[in-house]
Protein backbone atom coordinates (compact mmCIF):
# COMPACT_ATOMS: atom_id res chain seq x y z
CA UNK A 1 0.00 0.00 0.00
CA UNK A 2 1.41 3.62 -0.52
CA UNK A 3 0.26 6.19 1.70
CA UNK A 4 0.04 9.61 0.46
CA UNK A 5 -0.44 12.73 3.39
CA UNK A 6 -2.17 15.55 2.12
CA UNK A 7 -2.38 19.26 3.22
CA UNK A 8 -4.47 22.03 1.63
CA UNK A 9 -4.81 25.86 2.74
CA UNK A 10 -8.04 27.65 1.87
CA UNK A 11 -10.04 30.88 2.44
CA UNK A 12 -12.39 30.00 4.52
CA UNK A 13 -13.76 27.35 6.73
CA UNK A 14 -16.38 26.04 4.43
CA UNK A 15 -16.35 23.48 2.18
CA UNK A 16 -18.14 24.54 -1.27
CA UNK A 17 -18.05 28.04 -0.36
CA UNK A 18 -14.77 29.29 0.60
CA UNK A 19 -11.79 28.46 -2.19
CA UNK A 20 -9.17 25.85 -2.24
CA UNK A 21 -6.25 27.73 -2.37
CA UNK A 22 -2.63 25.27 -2.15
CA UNK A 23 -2.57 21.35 -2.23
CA UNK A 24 0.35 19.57 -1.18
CA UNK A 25 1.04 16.14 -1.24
CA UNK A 26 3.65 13.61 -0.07
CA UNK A 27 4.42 10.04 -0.05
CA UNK A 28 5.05 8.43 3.02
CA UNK A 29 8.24 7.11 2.77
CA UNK A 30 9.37 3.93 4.59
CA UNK A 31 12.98 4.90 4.98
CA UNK A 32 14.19 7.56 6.87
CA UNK A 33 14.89 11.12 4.97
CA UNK A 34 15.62 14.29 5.33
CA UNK A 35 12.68 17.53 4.55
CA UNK A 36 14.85 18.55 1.33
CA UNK A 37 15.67 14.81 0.47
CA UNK A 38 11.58 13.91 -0.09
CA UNK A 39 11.55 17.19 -2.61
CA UNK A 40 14.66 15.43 -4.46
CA UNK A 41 13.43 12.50 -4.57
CA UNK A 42 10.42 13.42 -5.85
CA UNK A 43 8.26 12.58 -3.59
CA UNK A 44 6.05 15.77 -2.85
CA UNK A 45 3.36 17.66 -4.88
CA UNK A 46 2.26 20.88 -4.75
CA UNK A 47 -0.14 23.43 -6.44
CA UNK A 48 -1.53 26.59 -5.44
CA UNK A 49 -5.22 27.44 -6.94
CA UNK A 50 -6.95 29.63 -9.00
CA UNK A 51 -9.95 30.17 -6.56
CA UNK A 52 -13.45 29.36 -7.81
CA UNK A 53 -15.52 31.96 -5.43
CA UNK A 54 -14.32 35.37 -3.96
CA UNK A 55 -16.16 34.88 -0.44
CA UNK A 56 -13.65 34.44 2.17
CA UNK A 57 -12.85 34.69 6.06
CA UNK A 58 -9.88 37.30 6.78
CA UNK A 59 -8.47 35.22 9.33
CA UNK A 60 -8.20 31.83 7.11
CA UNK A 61 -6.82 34.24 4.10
CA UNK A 62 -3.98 34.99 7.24
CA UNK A 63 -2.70 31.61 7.65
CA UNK A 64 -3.65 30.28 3.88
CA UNK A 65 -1.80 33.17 2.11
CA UNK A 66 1.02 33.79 4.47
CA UNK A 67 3.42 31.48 2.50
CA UNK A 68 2.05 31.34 -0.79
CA UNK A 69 4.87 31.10 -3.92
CA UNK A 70 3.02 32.92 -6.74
CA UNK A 71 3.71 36.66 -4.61
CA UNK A 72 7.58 35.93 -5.21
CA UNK A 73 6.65 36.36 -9.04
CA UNK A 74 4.50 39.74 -8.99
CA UNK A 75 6.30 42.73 -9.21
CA UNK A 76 4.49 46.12 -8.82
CA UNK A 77 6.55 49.35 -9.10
CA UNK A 78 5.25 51.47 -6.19
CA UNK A 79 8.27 54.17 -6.17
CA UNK A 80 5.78 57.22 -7.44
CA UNK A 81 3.69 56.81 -4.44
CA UNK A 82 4.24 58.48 -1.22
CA UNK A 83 6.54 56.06 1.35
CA UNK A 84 3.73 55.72 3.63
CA UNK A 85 1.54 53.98 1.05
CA UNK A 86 4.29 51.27 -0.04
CA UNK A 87 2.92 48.50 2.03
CA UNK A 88 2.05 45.55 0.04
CA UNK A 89 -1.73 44.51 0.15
CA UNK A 90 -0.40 40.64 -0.53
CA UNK A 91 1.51 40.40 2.54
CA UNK A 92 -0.53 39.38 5.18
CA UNK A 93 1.15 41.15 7.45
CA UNK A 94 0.12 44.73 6.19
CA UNK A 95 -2.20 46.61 7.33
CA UNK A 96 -2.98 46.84 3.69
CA UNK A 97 -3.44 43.51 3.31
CA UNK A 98 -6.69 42.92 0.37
CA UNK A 99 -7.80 39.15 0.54
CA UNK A 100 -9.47 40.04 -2.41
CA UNK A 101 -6.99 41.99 -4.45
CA UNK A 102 -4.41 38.53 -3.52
CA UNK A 103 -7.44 36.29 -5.02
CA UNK A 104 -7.87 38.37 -7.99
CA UNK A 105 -4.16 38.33 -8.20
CA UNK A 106 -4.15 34.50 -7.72
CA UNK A 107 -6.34 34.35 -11.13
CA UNK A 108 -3.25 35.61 -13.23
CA UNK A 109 -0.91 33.57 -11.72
CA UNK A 110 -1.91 30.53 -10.25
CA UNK A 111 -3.06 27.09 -12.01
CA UNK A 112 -6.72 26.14 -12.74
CA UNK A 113 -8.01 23.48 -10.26
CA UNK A 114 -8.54 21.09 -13.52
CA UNK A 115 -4.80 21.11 -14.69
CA UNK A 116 -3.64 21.09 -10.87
CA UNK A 117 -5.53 17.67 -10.99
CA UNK A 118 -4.60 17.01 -14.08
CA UNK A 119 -0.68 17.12 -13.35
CA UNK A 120 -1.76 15.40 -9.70
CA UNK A 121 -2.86 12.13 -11.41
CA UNK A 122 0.04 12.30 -13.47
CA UNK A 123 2.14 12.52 -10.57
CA UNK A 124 0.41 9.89 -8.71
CA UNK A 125 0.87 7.71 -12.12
CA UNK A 126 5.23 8.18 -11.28
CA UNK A 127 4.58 7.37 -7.65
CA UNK A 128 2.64 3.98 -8.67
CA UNK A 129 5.15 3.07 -10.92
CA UNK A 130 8.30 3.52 -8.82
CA UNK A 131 6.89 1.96 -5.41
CA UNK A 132 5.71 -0.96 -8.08
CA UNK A 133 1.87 -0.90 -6.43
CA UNK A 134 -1.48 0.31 -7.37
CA UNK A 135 -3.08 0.41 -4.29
CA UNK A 136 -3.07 4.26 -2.62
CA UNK A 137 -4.73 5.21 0.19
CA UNK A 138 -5.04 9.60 0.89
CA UNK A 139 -3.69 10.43 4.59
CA UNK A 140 -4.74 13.47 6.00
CA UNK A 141 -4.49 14.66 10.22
CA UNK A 142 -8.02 17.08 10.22
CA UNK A 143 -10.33 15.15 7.99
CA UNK A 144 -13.28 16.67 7.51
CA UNK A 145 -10.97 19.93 6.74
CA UNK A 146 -8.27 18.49 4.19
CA UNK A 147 -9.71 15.56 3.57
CA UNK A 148 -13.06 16.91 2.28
CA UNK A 149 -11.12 19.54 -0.01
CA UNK A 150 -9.08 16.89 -1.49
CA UNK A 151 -11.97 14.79 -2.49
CA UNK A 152 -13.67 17.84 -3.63
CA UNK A 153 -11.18 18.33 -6.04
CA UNK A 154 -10.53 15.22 -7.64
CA UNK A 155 -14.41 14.84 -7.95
CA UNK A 156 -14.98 18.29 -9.15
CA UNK A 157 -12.30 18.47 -12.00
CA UNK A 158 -11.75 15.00 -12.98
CA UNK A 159 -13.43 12.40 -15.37
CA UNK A 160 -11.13 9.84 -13.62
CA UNK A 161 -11.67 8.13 -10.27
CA UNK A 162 -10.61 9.03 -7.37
CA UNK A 163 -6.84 7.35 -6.86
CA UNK A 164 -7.57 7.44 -3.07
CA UNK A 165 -11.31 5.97 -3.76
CA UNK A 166 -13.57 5.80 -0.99
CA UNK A 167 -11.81 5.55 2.05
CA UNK A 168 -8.53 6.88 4.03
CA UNK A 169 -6.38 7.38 6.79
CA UNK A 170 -7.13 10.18 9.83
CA UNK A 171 -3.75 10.29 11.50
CA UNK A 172 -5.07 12.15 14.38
CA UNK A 173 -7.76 8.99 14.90
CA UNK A 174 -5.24 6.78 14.21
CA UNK A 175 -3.02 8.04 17.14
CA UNK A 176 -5.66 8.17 19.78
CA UNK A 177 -6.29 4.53 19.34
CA UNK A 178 -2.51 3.54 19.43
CA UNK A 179 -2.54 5.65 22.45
CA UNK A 180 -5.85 4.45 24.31
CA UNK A 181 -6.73 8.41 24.89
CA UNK A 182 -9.21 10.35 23.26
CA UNK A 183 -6.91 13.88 23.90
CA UNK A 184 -4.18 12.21 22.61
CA UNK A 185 -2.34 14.48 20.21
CA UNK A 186 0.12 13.81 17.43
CA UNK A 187 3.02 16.30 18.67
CA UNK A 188 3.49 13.02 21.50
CA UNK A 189 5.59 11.18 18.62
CA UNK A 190 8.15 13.92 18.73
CA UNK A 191 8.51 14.52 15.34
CA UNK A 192 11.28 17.21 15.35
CA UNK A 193 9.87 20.28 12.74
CA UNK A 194 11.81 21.10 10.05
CA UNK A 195 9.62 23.20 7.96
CA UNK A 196 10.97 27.02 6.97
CA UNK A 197 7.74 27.69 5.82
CA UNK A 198 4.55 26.30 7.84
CA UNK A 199 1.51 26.40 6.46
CA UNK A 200 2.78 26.05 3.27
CA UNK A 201 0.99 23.63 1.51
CA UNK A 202 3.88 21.26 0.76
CA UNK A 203 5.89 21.64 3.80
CA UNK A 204 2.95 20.23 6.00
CA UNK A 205 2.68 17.45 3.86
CA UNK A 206 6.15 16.38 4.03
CA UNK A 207 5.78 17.39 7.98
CA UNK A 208 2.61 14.78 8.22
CA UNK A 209 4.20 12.00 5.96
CA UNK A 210 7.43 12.21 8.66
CA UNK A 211 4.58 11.60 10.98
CA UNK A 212 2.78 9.26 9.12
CA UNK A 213 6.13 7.13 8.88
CA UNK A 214 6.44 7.30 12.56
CA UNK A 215 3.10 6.45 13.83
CA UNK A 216 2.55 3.83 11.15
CA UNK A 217 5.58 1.98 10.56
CA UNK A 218 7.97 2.44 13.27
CA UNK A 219 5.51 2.11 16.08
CA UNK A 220 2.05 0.38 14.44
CA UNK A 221 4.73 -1.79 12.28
CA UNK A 222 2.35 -1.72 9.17
């Protein structure tokens, strides 16, 4: 079986109203490797979304945009304005910050959901082949958050199944019945962290596949 963890960031808390913003994606590995040796190898997808609805929640846009690539390519020249109006209203940090001039922004810059997918199954077609199975299973830790997005976009922009087809794995469930404790929590394994950029949609999912690897092989012994 090859377990993939997946991550998204979005605008908002609801599913089918609030965008999709970044997938990532990551195999779970069975050896031990490095962050930067899963991106080498390979190993990790990642997207970020033309949205498909301009409603969002200011605090989601926050954490969703904070690490976003696609700013690192737009270049506005500011100089004639006065230096008190140079802040940038993509950083989320400004107090200029305009969720909605970042997702009209996003339009210009970022992929269409359907080619996201598109390139997805095409990645998922490399993974199959080089792990020599065909049976995937989709890993997620929140999943009625990430889970429900992912589904929602291989559904939504796709004529082929699902590769993760009906079912999956919630890592955070998974954990609290290794550990015979409902409040049990993930951050027990003591996973050391070594994203630069959290909430990036990739990082997380190479962060949960180092999880994944712990939890399921190296203590559940799958």
């Amino acid at each position: 079986m090859i377990y993939i963890a997946n991550d998204v960031e979005s605008a908002g808390s609801k599913l089918g109203v609030h965008s999709t913003l970044s997938w990532g994606a990551c195999v779970i590995a069975r050896e031990e490797l490095s962050f930067n040796e899963y991106f080498n190898r390979r190993l990790v997808f990642y997207a970020e979304l033309q949205p498909d609805s301009w409603l969002y929640e200011m605090e989601a846009m926050k954490v969703a945009c904070s690490q976003l690539m696609f700013k690192q390519k737009v270049f506005v020249s500011r100089s004639f304005l006065p230096h008190a109006a140079l802040a940038n209203p993509l950083d989320v940090d400004s107090s200029e910050f305009d969720p909605t001039l970042l997702l009209n922004t996003m339009m210009s810059y970022c992929e269409h959901p359907m080619v996201a997918v598109n390139r997805f199954n095409a990645w998922m077609e490399e993974v199959k082949k080089e792990f020599k199975d065909e049976k995937v299973t989709g890993v997620t830790d929140t999943v009625f958050f990430d889970g429900g997005r992912v589904d929602e976009l291989l559904s939504k922009y796709s004529n082929k199944p699902s590769p993760y087809g009906h079912s999956g794995l919630d890592l955070d469930s998974v954990y609290r019945g290794y550990a015979k404790r409902a409040d049990a929590k993930l951050k027990e394994l003591g996973v050391p962290d070594e994203r630069t950029k959290p909430h990036r949609a990739d990082h997380d999912a190479v962060y949960l596949a180092q999880i994944g690897r712990e939890l399921l092989f190296k203590k559940m012994g799958w």
